[in-house]
Each structure stands twice: as structure tokens, then as C-alpha cells.
C-alpha atoms as a PDB file:
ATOM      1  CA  UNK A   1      37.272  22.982  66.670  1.00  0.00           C
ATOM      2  CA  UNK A   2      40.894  24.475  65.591  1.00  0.00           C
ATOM      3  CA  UNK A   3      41.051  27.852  65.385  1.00  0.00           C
ATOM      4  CA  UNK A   4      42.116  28.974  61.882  1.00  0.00           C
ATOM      5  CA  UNK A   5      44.990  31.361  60.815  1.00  0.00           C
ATOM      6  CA  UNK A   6      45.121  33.079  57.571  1.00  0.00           C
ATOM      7  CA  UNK A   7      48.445  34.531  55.537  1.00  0.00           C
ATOM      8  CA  UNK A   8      48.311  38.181  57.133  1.00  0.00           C
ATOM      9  CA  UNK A   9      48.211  36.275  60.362  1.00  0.00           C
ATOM     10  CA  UNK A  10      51.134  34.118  59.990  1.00  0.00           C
ATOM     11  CA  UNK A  11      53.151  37.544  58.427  1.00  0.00           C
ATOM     12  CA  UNK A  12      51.753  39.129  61.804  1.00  0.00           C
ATOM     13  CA  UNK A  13      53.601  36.198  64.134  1.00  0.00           C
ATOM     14  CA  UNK A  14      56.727  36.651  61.417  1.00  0.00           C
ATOM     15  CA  UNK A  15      57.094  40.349  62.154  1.00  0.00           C
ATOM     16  CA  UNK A  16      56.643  39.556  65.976  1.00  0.00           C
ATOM     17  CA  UNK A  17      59.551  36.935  65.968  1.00  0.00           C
ATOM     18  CA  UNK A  18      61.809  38.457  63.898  1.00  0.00           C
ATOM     19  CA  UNK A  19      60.998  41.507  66.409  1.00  0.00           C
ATOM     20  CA  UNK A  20      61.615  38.931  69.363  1.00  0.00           C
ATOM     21  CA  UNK A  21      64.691  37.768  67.427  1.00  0.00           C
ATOM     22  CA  UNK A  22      66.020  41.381  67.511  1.00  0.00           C
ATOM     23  CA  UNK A  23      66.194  41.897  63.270  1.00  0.00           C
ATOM     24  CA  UNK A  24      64.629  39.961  60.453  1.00  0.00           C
ATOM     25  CA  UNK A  25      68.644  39.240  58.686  1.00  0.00           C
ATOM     26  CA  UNK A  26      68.564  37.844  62.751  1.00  0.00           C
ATOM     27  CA  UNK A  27      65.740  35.369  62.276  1.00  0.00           C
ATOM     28  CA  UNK A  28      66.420  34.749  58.968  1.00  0.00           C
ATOM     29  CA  UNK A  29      70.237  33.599  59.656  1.00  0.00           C
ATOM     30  CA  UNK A  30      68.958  31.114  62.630  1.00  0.00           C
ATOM     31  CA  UNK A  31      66.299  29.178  59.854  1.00  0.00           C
ATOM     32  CA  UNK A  32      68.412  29.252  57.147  1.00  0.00           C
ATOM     33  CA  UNK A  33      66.360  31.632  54.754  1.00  0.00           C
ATOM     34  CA  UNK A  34      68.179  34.628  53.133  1.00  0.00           C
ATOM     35  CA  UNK A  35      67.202  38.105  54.741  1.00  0.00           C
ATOM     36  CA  UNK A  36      65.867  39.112  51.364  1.00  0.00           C
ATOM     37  CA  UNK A  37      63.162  36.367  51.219  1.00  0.00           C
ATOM     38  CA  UNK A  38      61.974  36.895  54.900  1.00  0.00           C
ATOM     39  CA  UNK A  39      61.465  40.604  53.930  1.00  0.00           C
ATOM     40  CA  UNK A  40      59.628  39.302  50.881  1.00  0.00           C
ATOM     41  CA  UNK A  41      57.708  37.775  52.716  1.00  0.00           C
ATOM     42  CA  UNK A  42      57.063  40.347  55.261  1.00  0.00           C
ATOM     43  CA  UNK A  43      56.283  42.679  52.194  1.00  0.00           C
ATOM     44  CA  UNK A  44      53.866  40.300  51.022  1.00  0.00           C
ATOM     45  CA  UNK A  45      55.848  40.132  47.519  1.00  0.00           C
ATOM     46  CA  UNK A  46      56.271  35.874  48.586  1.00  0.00           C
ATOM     47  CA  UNK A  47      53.402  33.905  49.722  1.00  0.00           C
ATOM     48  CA  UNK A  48      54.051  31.722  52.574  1.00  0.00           C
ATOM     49  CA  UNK A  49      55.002  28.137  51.613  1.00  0.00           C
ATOM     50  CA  UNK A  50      54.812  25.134  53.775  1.00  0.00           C
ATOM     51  CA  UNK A  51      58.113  24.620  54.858  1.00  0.00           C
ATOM     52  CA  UNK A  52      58.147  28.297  55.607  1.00  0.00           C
ATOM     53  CA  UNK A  53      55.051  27.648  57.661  1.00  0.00           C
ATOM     54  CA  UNK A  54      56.473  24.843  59.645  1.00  0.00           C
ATOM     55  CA  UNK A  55      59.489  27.523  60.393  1.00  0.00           C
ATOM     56  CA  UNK A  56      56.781  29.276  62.226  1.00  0.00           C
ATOM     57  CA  UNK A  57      55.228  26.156  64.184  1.00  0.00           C
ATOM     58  CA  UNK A  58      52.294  25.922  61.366  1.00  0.00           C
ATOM     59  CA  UNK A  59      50.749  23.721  58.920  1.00  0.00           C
ATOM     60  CA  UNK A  60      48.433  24.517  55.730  1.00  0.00           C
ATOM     61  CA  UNK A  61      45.199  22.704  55.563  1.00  0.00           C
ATOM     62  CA  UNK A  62      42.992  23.330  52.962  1.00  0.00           C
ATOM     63  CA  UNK A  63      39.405  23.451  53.929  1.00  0.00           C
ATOM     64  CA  UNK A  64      36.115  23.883  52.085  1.00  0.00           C
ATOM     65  CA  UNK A  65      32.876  25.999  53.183  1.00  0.00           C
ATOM     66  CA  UNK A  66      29.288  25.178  52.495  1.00  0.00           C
ATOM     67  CA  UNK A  67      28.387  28.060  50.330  1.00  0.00           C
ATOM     68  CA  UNK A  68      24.681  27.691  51.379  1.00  0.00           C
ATOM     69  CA  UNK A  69      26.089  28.623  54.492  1.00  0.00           C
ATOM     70  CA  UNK A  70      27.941  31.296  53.004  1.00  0.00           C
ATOM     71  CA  UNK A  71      24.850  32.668  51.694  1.00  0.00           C
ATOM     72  CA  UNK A  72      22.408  32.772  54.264  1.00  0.00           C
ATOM     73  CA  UNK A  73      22.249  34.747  57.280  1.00  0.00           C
ATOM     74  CA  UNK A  74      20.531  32.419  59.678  1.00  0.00           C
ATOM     75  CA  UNK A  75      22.868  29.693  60.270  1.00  0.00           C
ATOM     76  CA  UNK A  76      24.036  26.539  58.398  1.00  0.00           C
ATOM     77  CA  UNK A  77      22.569  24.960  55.438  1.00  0.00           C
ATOM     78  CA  UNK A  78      20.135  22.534  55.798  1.00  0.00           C
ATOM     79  CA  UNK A  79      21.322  18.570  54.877  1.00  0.00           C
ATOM     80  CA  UNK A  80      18.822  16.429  53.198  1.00  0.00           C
ATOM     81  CA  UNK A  81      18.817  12.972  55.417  1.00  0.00           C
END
């Protein structure tokens, strides 16, 4: 199974490129965003969006959880045959 990443994550790998990159106004110039979203984003004041995702080598997928799993403790819900 793919391993999952959530938003804080993807800010995380941001922060590390723009680092790698030498300055967010850096990264930002080289994928065409404006300094002031990247910090934005960075300052969680943007959510991520998909395109900005794909900047970062990423793509959302929305997936759903049993919540019987959720809820127990044991392991995953029971399916009826």
C-alpha cells in the first residue's frame, strides 16, 4: 500500500525545498508562483491546491475510512459475506 501524506507534510517538504533552493522568493521565481503565496502557504494562511501539489511531485487522492474501524480497537470491521 502507498504511504499517505497529509497538508503539514507537504508544507514540511515546501520549507525543505525552498531551504534546498536557498530562499522561498528563490523557489517561488523557478515555479512561477509569487513569493507572497508560497509564504502563504508556508504560513498555512493557503491550503495546498493541486497544481501546487504537482509543483511538489504530489497528487491529492481522496480516500474514505471504515468508521467501524475507526471505532474499535481490535482491528478492522467485520464484512458481512
Amino acid at each position: 500500500m502507498m504511504e499517505g501524506f497529509d497538508a503539514q507534510d507537504l508544507i514540511d517538504i515546501l520549507r525543505v525545498r525552498c531551504q534546498e533552493r536557498g530562499s522561498q522568493k528563490g523557489w517561488a521565481k523557478d515555479h512561477g508562483l509569487s513569493p507572497a503565496y508560497v509564504n502563504d502557504v508556508l504560513q498555512g494562511r493557503r491550503e495546498i491546491s493541486d497544481n501546487f501539489a504537482a509543483l511538489l511531485g504530489f497528487e491529492r487522492r481522496v480516500i474514505f475510512f471504515d468508521v467501524q474501524d475507526v471505532a474499535r480497537e481490535d482491528g478492522p470491521a467485520q464484512r458481512a459475506a
